[in-house]
Protein backbone atom coordinates (compact mmCIF):
# COMPACT_ATOMS: atom_id res chain seq x y z
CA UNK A 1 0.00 0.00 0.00
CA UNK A 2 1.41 3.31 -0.92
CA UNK A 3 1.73 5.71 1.78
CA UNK A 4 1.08 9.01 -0.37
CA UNK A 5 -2.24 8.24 -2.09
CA UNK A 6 -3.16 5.47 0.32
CA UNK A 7 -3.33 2.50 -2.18
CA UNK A 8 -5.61 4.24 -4.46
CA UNK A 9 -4.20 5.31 -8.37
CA UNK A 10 -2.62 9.15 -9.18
CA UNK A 11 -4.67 11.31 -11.67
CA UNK A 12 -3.00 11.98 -14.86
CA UNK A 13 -4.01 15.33 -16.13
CA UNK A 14 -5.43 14.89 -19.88
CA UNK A 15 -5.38 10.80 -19.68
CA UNK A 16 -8.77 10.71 -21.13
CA UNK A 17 -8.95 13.68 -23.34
CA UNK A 18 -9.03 13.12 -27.34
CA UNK A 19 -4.94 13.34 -28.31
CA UNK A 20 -6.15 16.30 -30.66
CA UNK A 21 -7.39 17.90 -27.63
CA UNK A 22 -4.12 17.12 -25.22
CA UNK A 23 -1.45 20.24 -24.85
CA UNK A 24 2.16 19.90 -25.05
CA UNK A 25 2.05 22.25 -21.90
CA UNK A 26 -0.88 22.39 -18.45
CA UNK A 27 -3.11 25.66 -18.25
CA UNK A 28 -3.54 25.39 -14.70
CA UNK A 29 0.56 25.56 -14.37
CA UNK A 30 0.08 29.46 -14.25
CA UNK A 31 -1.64 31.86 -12.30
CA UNK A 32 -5.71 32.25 -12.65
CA UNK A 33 -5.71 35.50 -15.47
CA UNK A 34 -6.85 38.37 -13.99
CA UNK A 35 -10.60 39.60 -13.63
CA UNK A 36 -11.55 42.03 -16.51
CA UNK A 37 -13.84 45.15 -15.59
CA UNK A 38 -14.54 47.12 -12.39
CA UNK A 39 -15.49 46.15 -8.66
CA UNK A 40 -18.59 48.62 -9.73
CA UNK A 41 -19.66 45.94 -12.54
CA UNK A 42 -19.14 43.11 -10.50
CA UNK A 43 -21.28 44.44 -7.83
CA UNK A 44 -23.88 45.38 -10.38
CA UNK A 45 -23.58 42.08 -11.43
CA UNK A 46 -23.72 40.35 -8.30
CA UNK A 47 -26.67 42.49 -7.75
CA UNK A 48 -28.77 41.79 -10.66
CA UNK A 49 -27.91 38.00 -10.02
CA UNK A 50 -29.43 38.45 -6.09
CA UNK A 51 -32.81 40.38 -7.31
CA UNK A 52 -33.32 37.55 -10.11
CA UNK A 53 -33.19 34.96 -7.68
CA UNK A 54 -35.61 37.02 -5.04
CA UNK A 55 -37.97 37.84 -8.00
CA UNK A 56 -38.20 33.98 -8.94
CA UNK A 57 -38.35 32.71 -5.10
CA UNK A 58 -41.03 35.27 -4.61
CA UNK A 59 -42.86 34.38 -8.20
């Protein structure tokens, strides 16, 4: 029994993807890309999000 992962098998990234669909290189090596627009649109957002789902709870 292996004491890292406890018996069980490691994850391969891409094992089951289509080999057209593999990359030579992992996305998720790098830092998340940064938000695009303001805090004001994300609140607005956020906001419009919160009265949709009060509008349907109360519909």
């Amino acid at each position: 029994m292996d004491g890292e992962t406890g018996g069980l098998p490691r994850r391969r990234r891409q094992a089951s993807l289509a080999p057209g669909l593999r990359t030579e290189t992992e996305r998720s090596a790098g830092p998340a890309p940064a938000p695009q627009g303001s805090p004001e649109q994300a609140r607005a957002t956020m906001s419009a999000l919160q009265r949709g789902f009060i509008r349907g709870r109360n519909e």
